[in-house]
PDB file of N, CA and C in Angstrom:
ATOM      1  N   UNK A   1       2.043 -14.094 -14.934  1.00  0.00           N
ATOM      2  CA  UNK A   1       1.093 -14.470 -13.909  1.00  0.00           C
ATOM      3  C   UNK A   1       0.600 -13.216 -13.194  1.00  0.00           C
ATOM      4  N   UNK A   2      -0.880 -13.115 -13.291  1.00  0.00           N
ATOM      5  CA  UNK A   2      -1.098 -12.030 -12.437  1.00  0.00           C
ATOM      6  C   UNK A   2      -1.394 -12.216 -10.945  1.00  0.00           C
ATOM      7  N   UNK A   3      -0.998 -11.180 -10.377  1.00  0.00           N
ATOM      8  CA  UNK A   3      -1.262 -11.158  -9.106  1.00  0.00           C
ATOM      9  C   UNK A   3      -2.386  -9.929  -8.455  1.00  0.00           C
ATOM     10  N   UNK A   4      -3.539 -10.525  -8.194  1.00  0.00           N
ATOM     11  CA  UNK A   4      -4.442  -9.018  -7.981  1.00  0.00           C
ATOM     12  C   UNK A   4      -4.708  -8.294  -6.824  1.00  0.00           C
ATOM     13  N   UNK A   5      -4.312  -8.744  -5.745  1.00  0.00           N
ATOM     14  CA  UNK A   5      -3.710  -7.680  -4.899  1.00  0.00           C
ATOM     15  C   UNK A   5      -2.976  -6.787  -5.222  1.00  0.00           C
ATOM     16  N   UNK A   6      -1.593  -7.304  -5.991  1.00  0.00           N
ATOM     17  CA  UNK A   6      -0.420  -6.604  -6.709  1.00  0.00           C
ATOM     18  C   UNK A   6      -1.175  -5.163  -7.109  1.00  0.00           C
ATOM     19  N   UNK A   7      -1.716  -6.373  -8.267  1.00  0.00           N
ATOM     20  CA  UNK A   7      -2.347  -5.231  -9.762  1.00  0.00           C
ATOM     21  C   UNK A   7      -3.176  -4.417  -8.692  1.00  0.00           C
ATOM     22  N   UNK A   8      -4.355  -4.041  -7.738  1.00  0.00           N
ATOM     23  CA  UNK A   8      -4.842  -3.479  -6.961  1.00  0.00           C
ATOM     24  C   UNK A   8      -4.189  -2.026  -6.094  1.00  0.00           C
ATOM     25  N   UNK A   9      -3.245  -2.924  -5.528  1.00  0.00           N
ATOM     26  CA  UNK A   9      -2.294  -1.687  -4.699  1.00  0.00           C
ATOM     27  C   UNK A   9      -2.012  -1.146  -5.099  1.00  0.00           C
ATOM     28  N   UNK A  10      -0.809  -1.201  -6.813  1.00  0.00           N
ATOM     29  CA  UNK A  10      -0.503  -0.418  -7.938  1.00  0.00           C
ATOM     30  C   UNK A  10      -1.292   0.606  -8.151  1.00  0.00           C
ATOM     31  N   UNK A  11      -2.397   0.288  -8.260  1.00  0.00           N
ATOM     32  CA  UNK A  11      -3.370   1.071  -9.049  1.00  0.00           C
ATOM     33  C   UNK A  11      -3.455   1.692  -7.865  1.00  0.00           C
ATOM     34  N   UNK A  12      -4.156   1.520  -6.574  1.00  0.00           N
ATOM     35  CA  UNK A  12      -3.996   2.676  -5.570  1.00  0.00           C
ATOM     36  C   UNK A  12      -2.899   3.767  -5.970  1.00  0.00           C
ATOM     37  N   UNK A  13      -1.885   2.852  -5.750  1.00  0.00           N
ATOM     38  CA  UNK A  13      -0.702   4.238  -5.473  1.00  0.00           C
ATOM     39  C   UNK A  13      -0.678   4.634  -7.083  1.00  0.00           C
ATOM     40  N   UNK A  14      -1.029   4.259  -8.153  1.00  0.00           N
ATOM     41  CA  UNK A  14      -0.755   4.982  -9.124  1.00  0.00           C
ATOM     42  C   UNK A  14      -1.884   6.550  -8.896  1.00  0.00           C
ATOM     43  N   UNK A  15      -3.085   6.266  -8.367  1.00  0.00           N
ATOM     44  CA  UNK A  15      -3.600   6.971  -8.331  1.00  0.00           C
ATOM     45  C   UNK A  15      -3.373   8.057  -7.274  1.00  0.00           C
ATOM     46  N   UNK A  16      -2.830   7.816  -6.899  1.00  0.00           N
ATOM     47  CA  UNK A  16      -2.246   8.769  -5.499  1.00  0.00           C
ATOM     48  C   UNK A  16      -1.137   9.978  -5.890  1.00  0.00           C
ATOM     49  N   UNK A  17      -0.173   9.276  -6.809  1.00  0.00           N
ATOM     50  CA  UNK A  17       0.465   9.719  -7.501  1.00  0.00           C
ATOM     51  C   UNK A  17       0.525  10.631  -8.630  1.00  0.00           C
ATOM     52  N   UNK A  18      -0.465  10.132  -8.979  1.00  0.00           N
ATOM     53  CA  UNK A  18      -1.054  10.984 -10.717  1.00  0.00           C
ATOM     54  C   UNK A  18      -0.420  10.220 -11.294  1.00  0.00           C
ATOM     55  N   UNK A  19       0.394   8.863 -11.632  1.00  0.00           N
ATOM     56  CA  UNK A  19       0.762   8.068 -12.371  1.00  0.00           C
ATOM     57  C   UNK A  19       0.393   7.218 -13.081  1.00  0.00           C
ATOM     58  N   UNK A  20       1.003   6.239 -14.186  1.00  0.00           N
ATOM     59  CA  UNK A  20       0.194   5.568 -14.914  1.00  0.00           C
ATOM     60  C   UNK A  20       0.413   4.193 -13.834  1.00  0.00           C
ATOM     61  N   UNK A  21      -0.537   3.140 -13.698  1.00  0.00           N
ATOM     62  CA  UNK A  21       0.443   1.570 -12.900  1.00  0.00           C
ATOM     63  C   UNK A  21       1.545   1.234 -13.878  1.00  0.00           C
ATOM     64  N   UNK A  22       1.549   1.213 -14.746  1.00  0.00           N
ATOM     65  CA  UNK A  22       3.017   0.552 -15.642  1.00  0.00           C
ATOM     66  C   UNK A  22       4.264   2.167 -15.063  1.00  0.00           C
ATOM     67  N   UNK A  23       4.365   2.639 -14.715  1.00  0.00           N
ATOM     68  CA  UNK A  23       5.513   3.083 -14.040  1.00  0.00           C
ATOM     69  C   UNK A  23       5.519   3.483 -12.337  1.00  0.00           C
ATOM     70  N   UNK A  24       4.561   2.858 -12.109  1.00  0.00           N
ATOM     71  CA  UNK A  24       4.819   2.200 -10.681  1.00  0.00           C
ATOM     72  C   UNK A  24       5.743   1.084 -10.868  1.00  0.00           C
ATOM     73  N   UNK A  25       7.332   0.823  -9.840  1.00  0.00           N
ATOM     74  CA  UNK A  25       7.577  -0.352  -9.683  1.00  0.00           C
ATOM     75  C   UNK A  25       7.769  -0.709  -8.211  1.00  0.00           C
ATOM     76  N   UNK A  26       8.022  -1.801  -8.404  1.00  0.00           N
ATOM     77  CA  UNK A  26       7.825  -2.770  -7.417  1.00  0.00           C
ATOM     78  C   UNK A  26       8.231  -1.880  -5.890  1.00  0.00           C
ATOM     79  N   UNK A  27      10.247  -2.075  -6.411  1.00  0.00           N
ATOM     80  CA  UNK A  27      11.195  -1.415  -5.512  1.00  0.00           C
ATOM     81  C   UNK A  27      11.043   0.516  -5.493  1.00  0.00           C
ATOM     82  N   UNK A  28       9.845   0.642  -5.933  1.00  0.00           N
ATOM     83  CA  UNK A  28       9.787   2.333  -5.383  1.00  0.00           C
ATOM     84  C   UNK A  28       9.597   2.034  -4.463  1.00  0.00           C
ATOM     85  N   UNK A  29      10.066   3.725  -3.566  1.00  0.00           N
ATOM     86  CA  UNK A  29       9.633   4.031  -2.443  1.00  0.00           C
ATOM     87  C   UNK A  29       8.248   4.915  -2.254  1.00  0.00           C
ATOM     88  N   UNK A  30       7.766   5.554  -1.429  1.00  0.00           N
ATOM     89  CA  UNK A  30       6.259   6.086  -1.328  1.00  0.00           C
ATOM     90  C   UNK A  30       7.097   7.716  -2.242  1.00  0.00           C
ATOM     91  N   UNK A  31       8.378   7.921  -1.234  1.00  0.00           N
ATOM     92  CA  UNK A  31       8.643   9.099  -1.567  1.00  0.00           C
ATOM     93  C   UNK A  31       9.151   9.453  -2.672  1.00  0.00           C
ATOM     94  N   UNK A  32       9.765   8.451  -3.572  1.00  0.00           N
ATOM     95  CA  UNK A  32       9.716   8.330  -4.931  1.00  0.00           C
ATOM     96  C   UNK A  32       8.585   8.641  -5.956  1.00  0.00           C
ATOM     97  N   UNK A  33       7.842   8.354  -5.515  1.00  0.00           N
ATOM     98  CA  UNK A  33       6.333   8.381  -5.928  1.00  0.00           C
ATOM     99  C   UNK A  33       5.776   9.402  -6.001  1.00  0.00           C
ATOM    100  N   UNK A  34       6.023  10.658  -4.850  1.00  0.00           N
ATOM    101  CA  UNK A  34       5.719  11.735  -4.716  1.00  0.00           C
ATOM    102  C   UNK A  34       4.399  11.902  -3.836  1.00  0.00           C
ATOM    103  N   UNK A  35       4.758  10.277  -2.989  1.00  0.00           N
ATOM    104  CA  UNK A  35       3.631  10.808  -1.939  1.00  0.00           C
ATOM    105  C   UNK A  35       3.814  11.428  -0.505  1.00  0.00           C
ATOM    106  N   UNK A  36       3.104  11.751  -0.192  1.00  0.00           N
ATOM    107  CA  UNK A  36       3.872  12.740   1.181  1.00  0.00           C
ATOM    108  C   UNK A  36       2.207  11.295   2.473  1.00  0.00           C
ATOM    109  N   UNK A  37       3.064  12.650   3.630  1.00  0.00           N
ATOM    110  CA  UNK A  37       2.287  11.951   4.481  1.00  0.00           C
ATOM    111  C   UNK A  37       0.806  11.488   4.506  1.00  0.00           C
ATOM    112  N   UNK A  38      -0.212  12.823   3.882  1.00  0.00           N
ATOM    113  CA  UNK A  38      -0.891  12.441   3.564  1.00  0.00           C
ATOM    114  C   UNK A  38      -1.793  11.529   2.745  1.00  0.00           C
ATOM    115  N   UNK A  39      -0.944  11.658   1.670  1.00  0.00           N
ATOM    116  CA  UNK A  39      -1.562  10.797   0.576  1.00  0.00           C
ATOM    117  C   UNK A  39      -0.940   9.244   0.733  1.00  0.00           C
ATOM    118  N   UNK A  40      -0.276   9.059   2.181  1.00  0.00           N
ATOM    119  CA  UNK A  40       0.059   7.818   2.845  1.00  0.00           C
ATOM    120  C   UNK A  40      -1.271   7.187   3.190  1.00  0.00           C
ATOM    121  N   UNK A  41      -1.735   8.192   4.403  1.00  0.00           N
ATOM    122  CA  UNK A  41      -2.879   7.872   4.586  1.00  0.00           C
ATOM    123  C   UNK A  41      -4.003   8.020   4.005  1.00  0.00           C
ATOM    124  N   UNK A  42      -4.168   8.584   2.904  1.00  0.00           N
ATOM    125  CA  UNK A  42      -5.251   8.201   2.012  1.00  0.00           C
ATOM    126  C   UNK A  42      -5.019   6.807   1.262  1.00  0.00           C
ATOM    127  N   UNK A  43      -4.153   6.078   0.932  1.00  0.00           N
ATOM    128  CA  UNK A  43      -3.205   4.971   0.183  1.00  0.00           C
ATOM    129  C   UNK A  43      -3.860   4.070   1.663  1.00  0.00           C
ATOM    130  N   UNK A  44      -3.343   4.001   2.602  1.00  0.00           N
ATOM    131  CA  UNK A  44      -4.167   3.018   3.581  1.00  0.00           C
ATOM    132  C   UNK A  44      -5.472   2.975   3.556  1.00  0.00           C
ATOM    133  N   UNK A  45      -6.449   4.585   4.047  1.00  0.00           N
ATOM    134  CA  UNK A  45      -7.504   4.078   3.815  1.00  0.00           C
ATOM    135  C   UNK A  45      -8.639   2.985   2.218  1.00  0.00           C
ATOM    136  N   UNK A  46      -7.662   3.540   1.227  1.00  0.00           N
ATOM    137  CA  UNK A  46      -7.984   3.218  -0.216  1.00  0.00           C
ATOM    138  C   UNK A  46      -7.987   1.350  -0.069  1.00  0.00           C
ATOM    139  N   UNK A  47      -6.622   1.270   0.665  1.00  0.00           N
ATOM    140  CA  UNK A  47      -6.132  -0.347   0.755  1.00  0.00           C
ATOM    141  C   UNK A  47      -7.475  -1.029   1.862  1.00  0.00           C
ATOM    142  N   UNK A  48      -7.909  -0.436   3.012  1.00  0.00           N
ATOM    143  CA  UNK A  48      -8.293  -1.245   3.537  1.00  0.00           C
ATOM    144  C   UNK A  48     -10.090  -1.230   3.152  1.00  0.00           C
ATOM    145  N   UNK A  49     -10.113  -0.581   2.481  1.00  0.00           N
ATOM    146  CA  UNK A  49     -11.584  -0.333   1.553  1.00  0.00           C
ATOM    147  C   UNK A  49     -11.419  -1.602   0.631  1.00  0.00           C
ATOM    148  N   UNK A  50     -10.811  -1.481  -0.185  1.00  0.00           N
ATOM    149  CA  UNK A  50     -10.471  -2.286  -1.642  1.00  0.00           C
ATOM    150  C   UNK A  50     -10.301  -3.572  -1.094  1.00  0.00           C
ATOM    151  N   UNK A  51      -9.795  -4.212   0.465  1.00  0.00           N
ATOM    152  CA  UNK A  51      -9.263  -5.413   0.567  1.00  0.00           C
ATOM    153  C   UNK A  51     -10.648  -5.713   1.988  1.00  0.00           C
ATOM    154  N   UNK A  52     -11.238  -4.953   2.223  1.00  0.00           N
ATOM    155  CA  UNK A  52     -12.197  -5.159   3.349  1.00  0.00           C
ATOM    156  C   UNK A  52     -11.212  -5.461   4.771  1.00  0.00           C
ATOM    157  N   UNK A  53      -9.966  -4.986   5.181  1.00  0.00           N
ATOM    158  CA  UNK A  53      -9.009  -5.262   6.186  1.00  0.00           C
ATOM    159  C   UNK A  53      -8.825  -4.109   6.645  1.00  0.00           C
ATOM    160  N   UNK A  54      -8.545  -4.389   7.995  1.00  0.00           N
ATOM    161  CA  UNK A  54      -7.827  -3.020   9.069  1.00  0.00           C
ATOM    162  C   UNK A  54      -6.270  -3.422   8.698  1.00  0.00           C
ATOM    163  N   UNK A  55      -6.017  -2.085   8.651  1.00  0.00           N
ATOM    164  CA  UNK A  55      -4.499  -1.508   8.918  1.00  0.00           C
ATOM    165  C   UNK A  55      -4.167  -0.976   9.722  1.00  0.00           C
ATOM    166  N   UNK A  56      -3.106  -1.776  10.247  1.00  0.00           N
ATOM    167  CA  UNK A  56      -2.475  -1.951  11.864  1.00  0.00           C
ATOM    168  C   UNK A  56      -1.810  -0.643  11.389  1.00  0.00           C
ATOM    169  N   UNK A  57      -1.978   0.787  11.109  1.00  0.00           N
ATOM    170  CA  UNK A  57      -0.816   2.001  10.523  1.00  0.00           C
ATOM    171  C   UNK A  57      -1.462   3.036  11.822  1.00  0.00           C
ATOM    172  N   UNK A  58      -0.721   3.994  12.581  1.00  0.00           N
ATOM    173  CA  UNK A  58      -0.503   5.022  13.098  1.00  0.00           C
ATOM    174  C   UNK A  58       0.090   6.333  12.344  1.00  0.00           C
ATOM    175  N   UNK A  59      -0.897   7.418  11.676  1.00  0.00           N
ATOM    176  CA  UNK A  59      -0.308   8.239  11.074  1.00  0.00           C
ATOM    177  C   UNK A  59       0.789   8.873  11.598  1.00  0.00           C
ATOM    178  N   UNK A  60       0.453   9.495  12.862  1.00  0.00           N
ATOM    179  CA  UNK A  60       1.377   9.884  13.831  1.00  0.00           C
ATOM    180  C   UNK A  60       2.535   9.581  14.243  1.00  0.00           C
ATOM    181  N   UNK A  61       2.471   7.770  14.035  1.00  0.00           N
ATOM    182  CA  UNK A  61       3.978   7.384  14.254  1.00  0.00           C
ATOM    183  C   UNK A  61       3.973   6.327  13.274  1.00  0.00           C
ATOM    184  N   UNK A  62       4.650   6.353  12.385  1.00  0.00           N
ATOM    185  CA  UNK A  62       4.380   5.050  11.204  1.00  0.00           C
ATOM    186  C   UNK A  62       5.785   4.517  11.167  1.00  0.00           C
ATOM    187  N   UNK A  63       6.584   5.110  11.988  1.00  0.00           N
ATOM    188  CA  UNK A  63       7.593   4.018  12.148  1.00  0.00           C
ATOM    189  C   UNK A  63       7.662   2.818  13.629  1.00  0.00           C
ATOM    190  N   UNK A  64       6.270   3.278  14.395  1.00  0.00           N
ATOM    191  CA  UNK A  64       6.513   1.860  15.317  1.00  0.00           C
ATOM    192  C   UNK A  64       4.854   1.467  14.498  1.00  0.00           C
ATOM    193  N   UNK A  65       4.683   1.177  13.472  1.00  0.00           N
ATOM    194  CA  UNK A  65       3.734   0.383  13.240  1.00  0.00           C
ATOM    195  C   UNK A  65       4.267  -0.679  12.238  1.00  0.00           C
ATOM    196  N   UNK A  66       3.564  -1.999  12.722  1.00  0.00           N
ATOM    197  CA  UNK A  66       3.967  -3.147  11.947  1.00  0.00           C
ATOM    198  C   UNK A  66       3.658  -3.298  10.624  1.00  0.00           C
ATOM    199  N   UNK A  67       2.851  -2.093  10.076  1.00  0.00           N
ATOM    200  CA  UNK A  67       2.980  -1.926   8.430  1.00  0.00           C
ATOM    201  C   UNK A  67       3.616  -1.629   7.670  1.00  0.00           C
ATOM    202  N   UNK A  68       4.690  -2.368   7.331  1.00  0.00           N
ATOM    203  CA  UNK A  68       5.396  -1.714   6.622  1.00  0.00           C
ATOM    204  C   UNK A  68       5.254  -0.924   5.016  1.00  0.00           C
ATOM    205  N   UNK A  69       5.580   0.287   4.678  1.00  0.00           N
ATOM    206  CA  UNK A  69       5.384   1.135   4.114  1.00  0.00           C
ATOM    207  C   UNK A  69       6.581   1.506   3.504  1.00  0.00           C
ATOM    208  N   UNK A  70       7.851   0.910   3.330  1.00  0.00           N
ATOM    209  CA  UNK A  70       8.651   1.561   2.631  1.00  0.00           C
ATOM    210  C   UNK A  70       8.552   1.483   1.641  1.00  0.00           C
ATOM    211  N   UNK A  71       8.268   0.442   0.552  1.00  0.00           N
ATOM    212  CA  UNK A  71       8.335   0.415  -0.712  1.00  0.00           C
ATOM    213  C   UNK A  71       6.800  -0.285  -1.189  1.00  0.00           C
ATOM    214  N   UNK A  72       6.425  -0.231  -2.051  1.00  0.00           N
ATOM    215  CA  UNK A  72       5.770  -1.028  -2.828  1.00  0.00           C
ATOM    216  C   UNK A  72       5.614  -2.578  -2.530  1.00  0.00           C
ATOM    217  N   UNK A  73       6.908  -3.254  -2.911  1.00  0.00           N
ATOM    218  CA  UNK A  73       6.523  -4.848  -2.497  1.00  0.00           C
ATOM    219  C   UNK A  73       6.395  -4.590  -1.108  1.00  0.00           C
ATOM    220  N   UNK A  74       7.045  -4.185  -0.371  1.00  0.00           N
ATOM    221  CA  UNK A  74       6.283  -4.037   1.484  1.00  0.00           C
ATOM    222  C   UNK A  74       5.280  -4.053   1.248  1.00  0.00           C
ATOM    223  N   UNK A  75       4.749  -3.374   0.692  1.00  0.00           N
ATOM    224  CA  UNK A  75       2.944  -3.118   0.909  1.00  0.00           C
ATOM    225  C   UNK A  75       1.996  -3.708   0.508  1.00  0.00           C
ATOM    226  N   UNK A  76       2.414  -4.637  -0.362  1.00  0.00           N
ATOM    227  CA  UNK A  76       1.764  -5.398  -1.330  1.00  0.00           C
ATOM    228  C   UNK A  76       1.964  -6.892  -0.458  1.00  0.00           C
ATOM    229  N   UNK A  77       3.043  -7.025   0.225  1.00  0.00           N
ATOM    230  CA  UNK A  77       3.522  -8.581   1.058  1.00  0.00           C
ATOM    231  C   UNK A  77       3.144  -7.952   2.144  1.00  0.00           C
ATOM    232  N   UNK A  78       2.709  -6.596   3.068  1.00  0.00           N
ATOM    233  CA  UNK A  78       1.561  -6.181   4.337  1.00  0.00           C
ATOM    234  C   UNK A  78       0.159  -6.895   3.957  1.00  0.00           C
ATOM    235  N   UNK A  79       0.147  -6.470   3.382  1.00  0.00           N
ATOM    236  CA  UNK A  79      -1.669  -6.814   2.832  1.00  0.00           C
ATOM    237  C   UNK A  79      -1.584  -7.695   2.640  1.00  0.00           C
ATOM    238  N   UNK A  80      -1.188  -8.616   1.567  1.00  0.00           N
ATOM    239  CA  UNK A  80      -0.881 -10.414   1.432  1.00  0.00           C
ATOM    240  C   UNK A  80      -1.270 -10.998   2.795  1.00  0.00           C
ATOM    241  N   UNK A  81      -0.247 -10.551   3.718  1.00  0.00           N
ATOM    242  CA  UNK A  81      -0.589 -10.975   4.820  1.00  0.00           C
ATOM    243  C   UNK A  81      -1.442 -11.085   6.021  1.00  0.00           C
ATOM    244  N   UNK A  82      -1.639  -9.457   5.886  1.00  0.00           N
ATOM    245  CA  UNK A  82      -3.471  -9.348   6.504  1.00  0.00           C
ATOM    246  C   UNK A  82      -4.327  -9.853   5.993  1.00  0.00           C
ATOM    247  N   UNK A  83      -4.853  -9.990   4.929  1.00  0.00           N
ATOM    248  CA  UNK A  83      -5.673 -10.800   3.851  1.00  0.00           C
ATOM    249  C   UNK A  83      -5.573 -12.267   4.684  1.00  0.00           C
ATOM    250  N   UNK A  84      -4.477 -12.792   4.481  1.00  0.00           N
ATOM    251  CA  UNK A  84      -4.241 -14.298   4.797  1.00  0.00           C
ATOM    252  C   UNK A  84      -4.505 -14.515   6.328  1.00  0.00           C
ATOM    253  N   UNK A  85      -4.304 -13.584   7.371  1.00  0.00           N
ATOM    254  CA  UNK A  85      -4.632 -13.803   8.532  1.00  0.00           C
ATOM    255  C   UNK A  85      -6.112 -13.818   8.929  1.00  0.00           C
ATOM    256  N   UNK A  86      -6.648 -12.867   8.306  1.00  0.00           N
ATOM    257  CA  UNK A  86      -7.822 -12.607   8.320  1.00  0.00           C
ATOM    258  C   UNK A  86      -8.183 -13.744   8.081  1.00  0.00           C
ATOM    259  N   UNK A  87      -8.153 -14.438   7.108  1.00  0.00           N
ATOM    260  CA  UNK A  87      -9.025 -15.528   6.698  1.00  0.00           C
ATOM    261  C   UNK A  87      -8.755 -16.966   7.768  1.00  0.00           C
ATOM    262  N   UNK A  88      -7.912 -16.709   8.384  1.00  0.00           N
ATOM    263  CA  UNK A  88      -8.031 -17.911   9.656  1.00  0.00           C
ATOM    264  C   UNK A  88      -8.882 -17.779  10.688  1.00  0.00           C
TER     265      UNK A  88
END
């Protein structure tokens, strides 16, 4: 079953990465990945382009922001959820 947000974000961070999406997984972390701070925030702006949504993210402090960013499925079940709010 595909999921195209999923398949979407992947492909962000694969590209962020220099990676292929088939070795993106789920349970990586950003820093696994080999992304640093910046290419965090390029990975948000990419997400909220691709999904037409604001991201509640603070570069400056991204640990009191309600986006979570640790892994992959975080980010993929962030957006799920902005997506879905949005639409109410």
């Amino acid at each position: 079953m595909s999921n195209p947000v999923q398949d979407q974000i992947v492909s962000i961070l694969a590209e962020q990465a220099v990676l292929e999406p088939s070795d993106i997984a789920l349970d990586a972390k950003l820093d696994d990945l080999g992304i640093d701070s910046l290419g965090v925030v390029e990975t948000i702006f990419a997400i909220e382009e691709a999904f037409d949504i604001t991201v509640p993210f603070n570069a400056n402090a991204p640990e009191e922001s309600s986006f979570d960013i640790t892994s992959v499925a975080s980010i993929i079940a962030a957006v799920e959820q902005l997506i879905a709010d949005q639409k109410e």
